[in-house]
Each structure stands twice: as structure tokens, then as C-alpha cells.
PDB file of N, CA and C in Angstrom:
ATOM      1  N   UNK A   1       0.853  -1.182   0.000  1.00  0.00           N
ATOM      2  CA  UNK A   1       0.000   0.000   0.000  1.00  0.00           C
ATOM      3  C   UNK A   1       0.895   1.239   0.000  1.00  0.00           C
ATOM      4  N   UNK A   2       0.838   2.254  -0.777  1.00  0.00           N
ATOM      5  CA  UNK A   2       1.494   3.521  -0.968  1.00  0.00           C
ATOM      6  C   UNK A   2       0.798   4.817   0.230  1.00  0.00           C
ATOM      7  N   UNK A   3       1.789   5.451   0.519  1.00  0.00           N
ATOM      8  CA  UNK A   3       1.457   6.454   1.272  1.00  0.00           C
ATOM      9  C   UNK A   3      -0.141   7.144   0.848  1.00  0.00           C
ATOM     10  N   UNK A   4      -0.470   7.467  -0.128  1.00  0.00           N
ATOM     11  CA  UNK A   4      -1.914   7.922  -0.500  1.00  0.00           C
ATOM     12  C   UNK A   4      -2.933   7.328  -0.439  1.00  0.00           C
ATOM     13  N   UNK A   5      -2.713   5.919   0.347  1.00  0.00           N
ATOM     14  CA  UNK A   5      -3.916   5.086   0.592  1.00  0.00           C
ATOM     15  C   UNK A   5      -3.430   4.510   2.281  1.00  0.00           C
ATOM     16  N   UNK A   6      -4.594   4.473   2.944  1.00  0.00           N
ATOM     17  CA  UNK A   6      -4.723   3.754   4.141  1.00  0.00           C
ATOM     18  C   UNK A   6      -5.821   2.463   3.951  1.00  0.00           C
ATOM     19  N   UNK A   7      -5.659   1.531   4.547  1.00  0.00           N
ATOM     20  CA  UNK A   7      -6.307   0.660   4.835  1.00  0.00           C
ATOM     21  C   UNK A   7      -7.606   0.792   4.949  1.00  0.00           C
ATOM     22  N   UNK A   8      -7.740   1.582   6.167  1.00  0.00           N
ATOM     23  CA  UNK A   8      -9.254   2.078   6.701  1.00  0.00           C
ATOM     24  C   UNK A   8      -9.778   3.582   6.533  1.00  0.00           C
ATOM     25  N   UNK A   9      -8.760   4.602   5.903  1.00  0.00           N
ATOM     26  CA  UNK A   9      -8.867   5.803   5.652  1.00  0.00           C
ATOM     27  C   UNK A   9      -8.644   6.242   7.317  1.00  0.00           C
ATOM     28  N   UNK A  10      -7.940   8.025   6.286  1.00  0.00           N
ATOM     29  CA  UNK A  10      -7.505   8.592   7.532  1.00  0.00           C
ATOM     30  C   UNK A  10      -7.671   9.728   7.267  1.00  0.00           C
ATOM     31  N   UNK A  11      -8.619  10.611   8.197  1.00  0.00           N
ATOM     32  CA  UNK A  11      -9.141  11.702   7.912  1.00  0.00           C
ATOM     33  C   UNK A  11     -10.146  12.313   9.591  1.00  0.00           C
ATOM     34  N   UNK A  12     -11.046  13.086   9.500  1.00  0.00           N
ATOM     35  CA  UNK A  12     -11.891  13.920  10.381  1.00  0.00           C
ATOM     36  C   UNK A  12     -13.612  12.909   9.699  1.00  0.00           C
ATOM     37  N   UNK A  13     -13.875  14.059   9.336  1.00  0.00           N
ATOM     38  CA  UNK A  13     -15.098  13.794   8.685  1.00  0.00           C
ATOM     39  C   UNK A  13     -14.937  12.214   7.976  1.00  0.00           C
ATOM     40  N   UNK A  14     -13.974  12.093   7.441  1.00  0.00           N
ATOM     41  CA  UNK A  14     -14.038  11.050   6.434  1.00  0.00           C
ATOM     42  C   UNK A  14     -14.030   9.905   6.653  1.00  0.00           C
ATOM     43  N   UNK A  15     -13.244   9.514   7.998  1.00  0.00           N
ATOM     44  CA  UNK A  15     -13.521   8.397   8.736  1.00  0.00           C
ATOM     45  C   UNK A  15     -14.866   8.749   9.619  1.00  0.00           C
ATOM     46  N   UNK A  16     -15.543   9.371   9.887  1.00  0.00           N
ATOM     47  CA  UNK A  16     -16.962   9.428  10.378  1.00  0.00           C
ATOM     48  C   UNK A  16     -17.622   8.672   9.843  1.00  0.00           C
ATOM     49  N   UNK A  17     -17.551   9.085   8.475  1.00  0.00           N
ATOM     50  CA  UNK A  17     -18.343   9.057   6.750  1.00  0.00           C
ATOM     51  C   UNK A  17     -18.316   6.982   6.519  1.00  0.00           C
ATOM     52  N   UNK A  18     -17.326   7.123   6.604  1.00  0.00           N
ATOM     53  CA  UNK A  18     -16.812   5.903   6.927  1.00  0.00           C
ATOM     54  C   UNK A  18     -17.460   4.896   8.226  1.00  0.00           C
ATOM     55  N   UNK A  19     -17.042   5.217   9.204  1.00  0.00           N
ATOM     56  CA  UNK A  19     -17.837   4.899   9.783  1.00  0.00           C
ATOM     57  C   UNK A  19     -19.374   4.390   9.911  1.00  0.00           C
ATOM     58  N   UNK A  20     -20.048   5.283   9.823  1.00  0.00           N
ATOM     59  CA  UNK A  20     -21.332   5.600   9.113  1.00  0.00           C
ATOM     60  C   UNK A  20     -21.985   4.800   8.273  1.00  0.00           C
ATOM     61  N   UNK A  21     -21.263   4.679   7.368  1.00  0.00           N
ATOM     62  CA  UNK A  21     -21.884   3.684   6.151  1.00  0.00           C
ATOM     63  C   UNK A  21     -21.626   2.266   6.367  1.00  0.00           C
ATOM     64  N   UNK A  22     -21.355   1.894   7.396  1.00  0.00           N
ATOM     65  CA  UNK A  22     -21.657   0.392   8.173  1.00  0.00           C
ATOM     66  C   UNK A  22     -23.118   0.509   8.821  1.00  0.00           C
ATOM     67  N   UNK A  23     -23.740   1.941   9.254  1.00  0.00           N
ATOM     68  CA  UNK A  23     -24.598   2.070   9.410  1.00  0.00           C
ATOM     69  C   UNK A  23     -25.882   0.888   8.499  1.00  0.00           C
ATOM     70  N   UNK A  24     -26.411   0.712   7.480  1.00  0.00           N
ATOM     71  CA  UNK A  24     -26.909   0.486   6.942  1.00  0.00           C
ATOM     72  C   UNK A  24     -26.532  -1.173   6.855  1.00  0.00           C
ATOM     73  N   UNK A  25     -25.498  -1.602   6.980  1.00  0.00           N
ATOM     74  CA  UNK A  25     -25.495  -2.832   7.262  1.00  0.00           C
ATOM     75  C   UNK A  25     -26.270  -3.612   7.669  1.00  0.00           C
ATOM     76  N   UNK A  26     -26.897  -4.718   7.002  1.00  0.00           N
ATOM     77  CA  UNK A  26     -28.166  -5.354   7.479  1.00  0.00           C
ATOM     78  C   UNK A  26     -27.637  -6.434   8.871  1.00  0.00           C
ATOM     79  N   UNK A  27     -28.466  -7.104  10.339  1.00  0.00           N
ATOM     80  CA  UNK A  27     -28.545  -7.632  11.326  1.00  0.00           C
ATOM     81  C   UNK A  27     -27.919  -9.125  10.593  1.00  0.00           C
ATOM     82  N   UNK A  28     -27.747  -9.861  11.151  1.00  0.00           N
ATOM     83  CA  UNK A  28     -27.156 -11.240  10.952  1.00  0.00           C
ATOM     84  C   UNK A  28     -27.695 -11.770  11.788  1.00  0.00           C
ATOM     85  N   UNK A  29     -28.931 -12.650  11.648  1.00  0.00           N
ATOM     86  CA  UNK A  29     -29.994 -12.614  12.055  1.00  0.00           C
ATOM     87  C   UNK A  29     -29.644 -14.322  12.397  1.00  0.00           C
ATOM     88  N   UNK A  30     -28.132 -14.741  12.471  1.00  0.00           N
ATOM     89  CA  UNK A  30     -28.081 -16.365  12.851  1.00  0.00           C
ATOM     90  C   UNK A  30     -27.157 -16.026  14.745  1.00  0.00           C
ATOM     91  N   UNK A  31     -26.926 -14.671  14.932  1.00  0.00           N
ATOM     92  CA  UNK A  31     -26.292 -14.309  16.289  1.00  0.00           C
ATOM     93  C   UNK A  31     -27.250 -13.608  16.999  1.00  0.00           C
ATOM     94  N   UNK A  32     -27.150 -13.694  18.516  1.00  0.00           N
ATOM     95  CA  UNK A  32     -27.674 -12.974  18.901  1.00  0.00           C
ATOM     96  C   UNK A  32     -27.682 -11.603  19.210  1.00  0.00           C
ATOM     97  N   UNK A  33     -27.941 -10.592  19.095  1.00  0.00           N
ATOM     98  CA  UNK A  33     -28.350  -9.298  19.378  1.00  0.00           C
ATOM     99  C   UNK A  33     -26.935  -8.393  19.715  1.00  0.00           C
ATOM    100  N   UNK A  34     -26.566  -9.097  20.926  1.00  0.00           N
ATOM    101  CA  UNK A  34     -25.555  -8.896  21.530  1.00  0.00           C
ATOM    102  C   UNK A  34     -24.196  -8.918  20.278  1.00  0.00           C
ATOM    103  N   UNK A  35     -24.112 -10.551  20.247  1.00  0.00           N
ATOM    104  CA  UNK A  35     -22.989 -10.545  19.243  1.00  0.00           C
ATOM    105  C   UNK A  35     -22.777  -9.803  18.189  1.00  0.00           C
ATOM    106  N   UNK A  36     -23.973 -10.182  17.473  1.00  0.00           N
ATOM    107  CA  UNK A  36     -24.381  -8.933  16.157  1.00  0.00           C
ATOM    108  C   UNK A  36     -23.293  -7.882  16.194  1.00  0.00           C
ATOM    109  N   UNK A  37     -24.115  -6.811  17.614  1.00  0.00           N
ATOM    110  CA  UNK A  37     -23.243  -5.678  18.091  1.00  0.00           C
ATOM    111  C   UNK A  37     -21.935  -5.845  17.986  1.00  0.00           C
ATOM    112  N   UNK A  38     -21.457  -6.658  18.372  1.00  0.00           N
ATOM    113  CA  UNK A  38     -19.921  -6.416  18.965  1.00  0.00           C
ATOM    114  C   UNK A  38     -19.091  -7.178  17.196  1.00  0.00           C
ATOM    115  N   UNK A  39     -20.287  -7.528  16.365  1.00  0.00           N
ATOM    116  CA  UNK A  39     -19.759  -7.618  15.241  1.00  0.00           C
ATOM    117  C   UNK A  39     -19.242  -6.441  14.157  1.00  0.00           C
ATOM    118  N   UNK A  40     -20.591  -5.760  14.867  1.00  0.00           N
ATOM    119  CA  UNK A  40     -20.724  -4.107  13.806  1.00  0.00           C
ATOM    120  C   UNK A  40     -19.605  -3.779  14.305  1.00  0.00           C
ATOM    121  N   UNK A  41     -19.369  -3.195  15.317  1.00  0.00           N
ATOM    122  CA  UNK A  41     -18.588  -2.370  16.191  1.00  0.00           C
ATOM    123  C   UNK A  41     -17.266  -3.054  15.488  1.00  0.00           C
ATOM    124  N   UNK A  42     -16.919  -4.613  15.396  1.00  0.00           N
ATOM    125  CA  UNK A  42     -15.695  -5.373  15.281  1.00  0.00           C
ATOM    126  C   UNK A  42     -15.017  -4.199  13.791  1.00  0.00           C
ATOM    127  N   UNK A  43     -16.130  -4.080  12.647  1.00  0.00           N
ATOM    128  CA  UNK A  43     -16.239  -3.707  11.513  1.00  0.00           C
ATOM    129  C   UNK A  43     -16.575  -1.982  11.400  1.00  0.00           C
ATOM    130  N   UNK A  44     -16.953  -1.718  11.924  1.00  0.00           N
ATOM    131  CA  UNK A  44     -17.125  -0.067  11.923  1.00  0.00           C
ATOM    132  C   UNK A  44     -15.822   0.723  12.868  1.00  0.00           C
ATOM    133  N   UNK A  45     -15.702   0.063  13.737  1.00  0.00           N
ATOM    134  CA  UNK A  45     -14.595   0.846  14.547  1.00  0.00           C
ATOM    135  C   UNK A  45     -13.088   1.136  14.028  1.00  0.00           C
ATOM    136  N   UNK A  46     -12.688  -0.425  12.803  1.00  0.00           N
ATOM    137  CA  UNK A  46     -11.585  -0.188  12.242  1.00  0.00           C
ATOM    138  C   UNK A  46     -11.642   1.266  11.523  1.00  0.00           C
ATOM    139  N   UNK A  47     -12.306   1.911  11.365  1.00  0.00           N
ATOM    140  CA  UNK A  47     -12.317   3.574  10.409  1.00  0.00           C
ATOM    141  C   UNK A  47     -11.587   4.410  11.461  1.00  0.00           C
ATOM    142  N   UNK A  48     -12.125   3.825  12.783  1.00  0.00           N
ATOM    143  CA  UNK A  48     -11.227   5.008  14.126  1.00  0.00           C
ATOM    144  C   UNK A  48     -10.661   4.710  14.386  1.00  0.00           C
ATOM    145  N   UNK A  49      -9.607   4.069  13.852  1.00  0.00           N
ATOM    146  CA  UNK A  49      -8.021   4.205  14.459  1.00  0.00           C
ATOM    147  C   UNK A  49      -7.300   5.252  14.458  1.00  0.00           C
ATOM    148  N   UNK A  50      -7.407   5.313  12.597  1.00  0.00           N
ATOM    149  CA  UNK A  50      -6.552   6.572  12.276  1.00  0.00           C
ATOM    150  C   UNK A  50      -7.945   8.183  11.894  1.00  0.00           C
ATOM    151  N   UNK A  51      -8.773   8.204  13.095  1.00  0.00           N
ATOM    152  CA  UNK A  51      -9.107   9.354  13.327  1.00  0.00           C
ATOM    153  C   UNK A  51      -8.504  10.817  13.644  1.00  0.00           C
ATOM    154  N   UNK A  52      -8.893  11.321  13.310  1.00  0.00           N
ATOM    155  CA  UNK A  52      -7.603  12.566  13.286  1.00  0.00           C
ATOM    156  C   UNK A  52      -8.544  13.901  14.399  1.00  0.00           C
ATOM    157  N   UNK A  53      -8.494  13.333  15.463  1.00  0.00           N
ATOM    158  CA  UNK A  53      -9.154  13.786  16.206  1.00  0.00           C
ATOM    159  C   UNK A  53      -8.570  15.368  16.984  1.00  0.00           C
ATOM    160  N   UNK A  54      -7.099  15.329  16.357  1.00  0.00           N
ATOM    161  CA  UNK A  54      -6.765  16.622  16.833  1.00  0.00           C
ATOM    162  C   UNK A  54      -7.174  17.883  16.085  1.00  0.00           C
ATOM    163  N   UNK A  55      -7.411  17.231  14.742  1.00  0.00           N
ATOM    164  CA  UNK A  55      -7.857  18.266  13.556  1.00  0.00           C
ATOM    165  C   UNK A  55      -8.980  18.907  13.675  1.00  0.00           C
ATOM    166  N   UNK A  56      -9.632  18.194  14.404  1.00  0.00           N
ATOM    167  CA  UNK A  56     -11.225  18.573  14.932  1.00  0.00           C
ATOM    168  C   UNK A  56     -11.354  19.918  15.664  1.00  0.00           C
ATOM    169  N   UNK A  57     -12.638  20.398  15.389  1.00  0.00           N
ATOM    170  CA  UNK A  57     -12.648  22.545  16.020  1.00  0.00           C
ATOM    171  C   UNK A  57     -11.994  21.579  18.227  1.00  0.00           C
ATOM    172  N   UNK A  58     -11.552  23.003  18.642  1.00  0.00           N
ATOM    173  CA  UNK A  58     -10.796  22.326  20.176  1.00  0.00           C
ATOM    174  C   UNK A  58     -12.299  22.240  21.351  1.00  0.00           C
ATOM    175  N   UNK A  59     -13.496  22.437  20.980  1.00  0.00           N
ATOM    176  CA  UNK A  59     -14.501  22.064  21.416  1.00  0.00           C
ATOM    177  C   UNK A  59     -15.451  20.428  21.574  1.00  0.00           C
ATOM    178  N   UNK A  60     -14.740  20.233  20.402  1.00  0.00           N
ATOM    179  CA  UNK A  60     -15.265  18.530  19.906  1.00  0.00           C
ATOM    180  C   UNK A  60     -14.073  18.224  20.088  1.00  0.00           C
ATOM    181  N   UNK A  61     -13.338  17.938  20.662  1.00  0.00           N
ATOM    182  CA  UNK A  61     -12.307  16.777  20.789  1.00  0.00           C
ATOM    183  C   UNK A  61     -12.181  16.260  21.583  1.00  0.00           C
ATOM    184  N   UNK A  62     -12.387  16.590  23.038  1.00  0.00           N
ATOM    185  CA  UNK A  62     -13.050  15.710  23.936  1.00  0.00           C
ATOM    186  C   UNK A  62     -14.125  14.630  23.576  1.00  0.00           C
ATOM    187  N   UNK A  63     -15.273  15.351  22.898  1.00  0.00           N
ATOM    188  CA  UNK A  63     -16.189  14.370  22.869  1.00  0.00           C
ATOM    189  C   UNK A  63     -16.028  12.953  21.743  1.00  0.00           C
ATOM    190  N   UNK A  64     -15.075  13.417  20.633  1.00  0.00           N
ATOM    191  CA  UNK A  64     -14.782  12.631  19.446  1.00  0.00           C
ATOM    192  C   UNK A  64     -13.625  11.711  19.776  1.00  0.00           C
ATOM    193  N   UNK A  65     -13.259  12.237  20.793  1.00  0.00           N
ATOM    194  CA  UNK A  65     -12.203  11.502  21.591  1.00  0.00           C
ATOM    195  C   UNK A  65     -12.850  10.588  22.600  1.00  0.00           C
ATOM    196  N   UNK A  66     -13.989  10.825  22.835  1.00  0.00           N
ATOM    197  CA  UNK A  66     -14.599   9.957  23.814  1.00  0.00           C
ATOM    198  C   UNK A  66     -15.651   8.688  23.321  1.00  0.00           C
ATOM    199  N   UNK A  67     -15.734   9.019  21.905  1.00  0.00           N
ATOM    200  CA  UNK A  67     -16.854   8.271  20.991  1.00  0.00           C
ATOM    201  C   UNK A  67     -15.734   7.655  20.605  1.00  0.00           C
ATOM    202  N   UNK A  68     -14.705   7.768  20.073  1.00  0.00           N
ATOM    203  CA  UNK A  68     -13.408   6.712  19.627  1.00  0.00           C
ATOM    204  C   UNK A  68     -12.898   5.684  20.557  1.00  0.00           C
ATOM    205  N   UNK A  69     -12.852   5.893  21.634  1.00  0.00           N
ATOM    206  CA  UNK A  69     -12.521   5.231  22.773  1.00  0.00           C
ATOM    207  C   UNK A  69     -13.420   4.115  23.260  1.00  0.00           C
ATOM    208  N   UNK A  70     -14.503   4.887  23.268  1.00  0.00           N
ATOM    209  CA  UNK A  70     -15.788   3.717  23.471  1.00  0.00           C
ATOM    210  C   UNK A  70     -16.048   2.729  22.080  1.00  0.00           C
ATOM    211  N   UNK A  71     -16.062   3.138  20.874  1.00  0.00           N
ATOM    212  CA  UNK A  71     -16.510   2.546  19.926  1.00  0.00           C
ATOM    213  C   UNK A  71     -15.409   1.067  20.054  1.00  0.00           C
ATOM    214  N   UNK A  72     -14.028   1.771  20.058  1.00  0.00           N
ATOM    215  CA  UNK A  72     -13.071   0.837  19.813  1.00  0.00           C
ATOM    216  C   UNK A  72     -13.112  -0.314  20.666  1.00  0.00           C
ATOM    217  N   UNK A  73     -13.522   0.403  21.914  1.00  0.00           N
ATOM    218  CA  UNK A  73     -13.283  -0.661  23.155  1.00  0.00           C
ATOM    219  C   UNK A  73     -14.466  -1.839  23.200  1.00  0.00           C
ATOM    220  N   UNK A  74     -15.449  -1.559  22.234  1.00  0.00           N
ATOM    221  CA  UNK A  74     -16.991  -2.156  21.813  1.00  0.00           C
ATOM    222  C   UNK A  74     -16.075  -3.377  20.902  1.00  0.00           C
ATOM    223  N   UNK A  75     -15.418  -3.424  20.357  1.00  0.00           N
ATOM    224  CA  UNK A  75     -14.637  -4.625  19.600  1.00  0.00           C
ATOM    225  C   UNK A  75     -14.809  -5.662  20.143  1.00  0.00           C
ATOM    226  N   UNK A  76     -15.138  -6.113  20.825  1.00  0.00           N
ATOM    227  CA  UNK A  76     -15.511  -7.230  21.382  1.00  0.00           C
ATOM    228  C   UNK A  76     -14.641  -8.282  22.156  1.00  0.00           C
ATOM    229  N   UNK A  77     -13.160  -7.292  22.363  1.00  0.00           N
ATOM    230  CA  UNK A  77     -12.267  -7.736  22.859  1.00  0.00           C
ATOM    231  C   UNK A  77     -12.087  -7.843  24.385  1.00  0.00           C
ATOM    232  N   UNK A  78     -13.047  -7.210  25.101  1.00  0.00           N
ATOM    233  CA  UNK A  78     -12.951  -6.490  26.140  1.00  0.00           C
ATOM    234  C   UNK A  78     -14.545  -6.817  27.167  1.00  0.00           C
ATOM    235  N   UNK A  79     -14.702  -6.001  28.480  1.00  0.00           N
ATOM    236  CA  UNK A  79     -15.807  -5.904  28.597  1.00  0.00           C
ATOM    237  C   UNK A  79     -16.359  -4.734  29.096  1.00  0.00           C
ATOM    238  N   UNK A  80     -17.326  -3.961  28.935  1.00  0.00           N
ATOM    239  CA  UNK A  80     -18.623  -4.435  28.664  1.00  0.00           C
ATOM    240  C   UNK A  80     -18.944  -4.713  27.177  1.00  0.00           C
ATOM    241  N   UNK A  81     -19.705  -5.980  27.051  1.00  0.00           N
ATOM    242  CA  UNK A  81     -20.069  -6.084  25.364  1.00  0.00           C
ATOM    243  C   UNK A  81     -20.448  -5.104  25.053  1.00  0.00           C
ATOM    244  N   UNK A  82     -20.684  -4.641  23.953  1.00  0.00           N
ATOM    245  CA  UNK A  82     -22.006  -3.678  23.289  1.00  0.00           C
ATOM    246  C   UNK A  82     -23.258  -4.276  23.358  1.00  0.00           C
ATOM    247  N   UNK A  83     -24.530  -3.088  23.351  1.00  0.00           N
ATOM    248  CA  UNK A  83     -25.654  -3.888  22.695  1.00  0.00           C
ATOM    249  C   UNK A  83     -26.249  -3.341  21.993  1.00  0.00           C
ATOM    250  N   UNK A  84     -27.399  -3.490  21.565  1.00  0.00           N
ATOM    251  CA  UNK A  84     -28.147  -2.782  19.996  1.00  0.00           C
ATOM    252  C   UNK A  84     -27.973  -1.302  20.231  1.00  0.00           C
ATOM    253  N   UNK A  85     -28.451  -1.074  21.645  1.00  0.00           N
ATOM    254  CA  UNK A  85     -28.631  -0.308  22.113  1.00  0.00           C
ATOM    255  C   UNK A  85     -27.642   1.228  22.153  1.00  0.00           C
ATOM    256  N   UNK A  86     -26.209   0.892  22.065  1.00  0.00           N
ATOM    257  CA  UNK A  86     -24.492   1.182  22.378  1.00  0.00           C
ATOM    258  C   UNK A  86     -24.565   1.464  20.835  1.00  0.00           C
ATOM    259  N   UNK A  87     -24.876   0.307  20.210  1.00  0.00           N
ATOM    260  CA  UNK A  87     -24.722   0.806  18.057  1.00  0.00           C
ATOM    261  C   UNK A  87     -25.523   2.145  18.313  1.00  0.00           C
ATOM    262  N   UNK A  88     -26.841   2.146  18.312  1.00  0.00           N
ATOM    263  CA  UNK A  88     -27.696   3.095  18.059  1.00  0.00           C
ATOM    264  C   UNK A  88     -26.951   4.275  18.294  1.00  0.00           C
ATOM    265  N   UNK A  89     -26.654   4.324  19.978  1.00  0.00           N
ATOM    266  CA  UNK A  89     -26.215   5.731  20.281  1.00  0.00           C
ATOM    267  C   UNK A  89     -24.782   6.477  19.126  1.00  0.00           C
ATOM    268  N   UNK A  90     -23.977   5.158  18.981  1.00  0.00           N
ATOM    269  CA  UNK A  90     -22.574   5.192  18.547  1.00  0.00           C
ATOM    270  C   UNK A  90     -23.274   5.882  16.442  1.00  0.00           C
ATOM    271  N   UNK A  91     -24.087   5.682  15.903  1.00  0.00           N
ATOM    272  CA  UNK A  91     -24.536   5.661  15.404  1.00  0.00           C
ATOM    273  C   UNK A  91     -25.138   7.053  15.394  1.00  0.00           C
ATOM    274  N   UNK A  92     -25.611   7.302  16.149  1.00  0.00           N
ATOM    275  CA  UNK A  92     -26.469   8.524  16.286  1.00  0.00           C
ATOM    276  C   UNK A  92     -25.304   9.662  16.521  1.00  0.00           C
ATOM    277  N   UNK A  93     -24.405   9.451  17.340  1.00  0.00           N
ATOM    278  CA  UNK A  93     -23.214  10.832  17.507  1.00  0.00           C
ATOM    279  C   UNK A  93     -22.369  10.518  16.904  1.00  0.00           C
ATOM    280  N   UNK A  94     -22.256  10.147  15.777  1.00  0.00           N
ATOM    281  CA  UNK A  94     -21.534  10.282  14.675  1.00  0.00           C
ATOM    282  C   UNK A  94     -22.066  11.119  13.572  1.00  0.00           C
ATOM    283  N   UNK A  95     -23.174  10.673  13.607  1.00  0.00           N
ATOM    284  CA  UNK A  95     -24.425  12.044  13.039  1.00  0.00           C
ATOM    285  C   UNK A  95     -23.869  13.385  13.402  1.00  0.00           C
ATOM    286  N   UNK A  96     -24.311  13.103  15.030  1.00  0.00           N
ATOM    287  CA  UNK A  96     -24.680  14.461  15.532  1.00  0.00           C
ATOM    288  C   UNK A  96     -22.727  15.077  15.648  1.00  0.00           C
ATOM    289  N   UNK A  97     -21.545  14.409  15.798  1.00  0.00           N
ATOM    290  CA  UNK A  97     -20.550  15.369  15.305  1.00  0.00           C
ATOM    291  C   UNK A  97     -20.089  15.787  14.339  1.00  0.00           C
ATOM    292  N   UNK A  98     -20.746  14.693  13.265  1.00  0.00           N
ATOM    293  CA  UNK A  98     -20.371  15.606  12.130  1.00  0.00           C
ATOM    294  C   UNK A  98     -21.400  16.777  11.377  1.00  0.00           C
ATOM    295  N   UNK A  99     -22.732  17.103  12.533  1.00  0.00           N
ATOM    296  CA  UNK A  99     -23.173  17.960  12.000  1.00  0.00           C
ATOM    297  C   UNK A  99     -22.746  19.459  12.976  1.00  0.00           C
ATOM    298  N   UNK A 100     -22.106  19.242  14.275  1.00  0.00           N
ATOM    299  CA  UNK A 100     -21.273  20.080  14.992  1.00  0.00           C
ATOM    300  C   UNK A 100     -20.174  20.327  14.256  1.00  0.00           C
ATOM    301  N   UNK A 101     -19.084  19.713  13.709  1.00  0.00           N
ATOM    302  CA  UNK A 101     -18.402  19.713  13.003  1.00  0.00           C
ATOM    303  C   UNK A 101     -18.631  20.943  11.783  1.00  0.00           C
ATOM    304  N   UNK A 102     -19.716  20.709  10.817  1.00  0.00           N
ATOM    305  CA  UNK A 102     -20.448  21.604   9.806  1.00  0.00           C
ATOM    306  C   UNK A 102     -20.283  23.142  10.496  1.00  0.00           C
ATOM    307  N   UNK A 103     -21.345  23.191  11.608  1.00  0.00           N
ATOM    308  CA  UNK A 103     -21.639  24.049  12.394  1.00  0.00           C
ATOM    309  C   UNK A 103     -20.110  25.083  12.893  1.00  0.00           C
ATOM    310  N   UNK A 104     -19.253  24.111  13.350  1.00  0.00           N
ATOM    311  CA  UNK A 104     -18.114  25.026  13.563  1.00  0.00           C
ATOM    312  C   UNK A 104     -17.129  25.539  12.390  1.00  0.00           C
ATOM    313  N   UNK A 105     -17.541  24.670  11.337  1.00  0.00           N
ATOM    314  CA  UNK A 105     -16.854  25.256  10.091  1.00  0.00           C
ATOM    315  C   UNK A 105     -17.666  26.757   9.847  1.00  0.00           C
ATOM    316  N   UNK A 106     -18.830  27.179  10.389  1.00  0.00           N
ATOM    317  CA  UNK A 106     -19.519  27.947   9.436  1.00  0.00           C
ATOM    318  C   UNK A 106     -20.410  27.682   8.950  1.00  0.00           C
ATOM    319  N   UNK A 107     -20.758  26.387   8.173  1.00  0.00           N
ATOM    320  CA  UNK A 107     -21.930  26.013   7.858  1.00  0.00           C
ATOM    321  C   UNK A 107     -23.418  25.782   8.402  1.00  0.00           C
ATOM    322  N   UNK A 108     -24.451  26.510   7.910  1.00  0.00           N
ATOM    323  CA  UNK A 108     -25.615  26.143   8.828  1.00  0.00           C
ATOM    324  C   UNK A 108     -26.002  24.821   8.222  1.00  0.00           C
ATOM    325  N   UNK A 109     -26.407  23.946   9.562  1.00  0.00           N
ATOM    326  CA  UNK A 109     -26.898  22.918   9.548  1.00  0.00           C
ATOM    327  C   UNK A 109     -28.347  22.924  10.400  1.00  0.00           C
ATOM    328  N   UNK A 110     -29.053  21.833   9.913  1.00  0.00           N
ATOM    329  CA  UNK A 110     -30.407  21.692  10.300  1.00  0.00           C
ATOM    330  C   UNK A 110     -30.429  20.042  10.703  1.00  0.00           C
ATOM    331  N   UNK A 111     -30.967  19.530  11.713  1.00  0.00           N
ATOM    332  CA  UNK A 111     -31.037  17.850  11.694  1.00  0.00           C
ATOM    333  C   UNK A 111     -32.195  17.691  10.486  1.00  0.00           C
ATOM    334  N   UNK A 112     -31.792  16.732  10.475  1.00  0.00           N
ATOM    335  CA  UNK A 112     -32.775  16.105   9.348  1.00  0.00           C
ATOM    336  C   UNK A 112     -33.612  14.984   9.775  1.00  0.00           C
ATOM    337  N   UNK A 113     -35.046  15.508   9.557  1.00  0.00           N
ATOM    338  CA  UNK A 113     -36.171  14.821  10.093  1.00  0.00           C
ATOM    339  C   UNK A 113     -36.016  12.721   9.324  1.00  0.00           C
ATOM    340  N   UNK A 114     -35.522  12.809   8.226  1.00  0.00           N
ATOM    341  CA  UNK A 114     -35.247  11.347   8.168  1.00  0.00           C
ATOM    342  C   UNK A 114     -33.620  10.921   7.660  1.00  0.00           C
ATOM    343  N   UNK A 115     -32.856  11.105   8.815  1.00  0.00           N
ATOM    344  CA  UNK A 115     -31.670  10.765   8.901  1.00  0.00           C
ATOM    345  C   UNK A 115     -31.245   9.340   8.344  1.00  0.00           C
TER     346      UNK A 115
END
């Protein structure tokens, strides 16, 4: 692999983006609930390694720093498992920093009634 490519991408937004689009990933409906979770998480979290969390406005970096930490630690390596419940949220403030994110660039943002 050449310097202009990462594995899992390495970026702000872009590993969010990344992130994110595991979102839509359909349930595996032969594990239970639990596992599932700690499957997504196994597969979505590789995007936050190389998060670039210092690049971030100095208001969100605590918190993007705190959603990286948890997501990663959801790998299923560890405990507490995840549960549907842990995706959702992990899921949902990834949304909601990269529309803080927008917001501190300047950009007006609005949530969007079907996210």
C-alpha cells in the first residue's frame, strides 16, 4: 500500500463518513443481538483508528475523543459487550458530530427529520 492510501482511511469527517456507512449494514440474524453488536462495532470501529481527532474545532475533541474510545473498546475484545442499544447511540453521535463539526466550520446545519 502507498502512502496515498490507508487501509481504513484517515481523515476527520471522512472516517466518520466511513464509519457511518456500516450504518446500513443489514442484522445477521443467525447471532444474537448482543454478538451482532460487537460484530458491527468489530467492523465499523476499524475507520477510528486513524481518526484525526486533533484536527477537529478544540470544542469537539473531547467528545470525538470519547466516541473513539468507546466505539473501539466495543470490539468485542474487552468488557462491557455492546448492545443494539451502544450501536444506536454510537450511530447517532456520529451524526450528531459531524453535524457540529459543519456548524463550527460555518456552515448552517439543520437535523434532518429522516436521517
Amino acid at each position: 500500500m502507498n502512502k496515498k492510501q490507508s487501509e481504513f482511511g484517515q481523515g476527520l469527517c471522512y472516517n466518520l463518513g466511513l464509519f457511518l456507512s456500516h450504518a446500513e449494514r443489514g442484522i445477521v440474524e443467525s447471532y444474537s443481538e448482543d454478538r451482532d453488536a460487537t460484530m458491527w462495532f468489530n467492523g465499523a470501529s476499524d475507520h477510528l483508528f486513524d481518526l484525526q481527532v486533533d484536527s477537529a474545532p478544540k470544542n469537539l475533541r473531547a467528545r470525538l475523543k470519547k466516541f473513539q474510545e468507546k466505539c473501539i473498546g466495543w470490539r468485542g475484545l474487552g468488557e462491557p459487550k455492546p448492545t443494539p442499544n451502544d450501536r444506536a447511540w454510537a450511530i447517532q453521535e456520529a451524526k450528531e458530530l459531524l453535524r457540529l463539526i459543519d456548524k463550527a466550520s460555518g456552515i448552517r446545519t439543520i437535523k434532518g427529520q429522516n436521517e
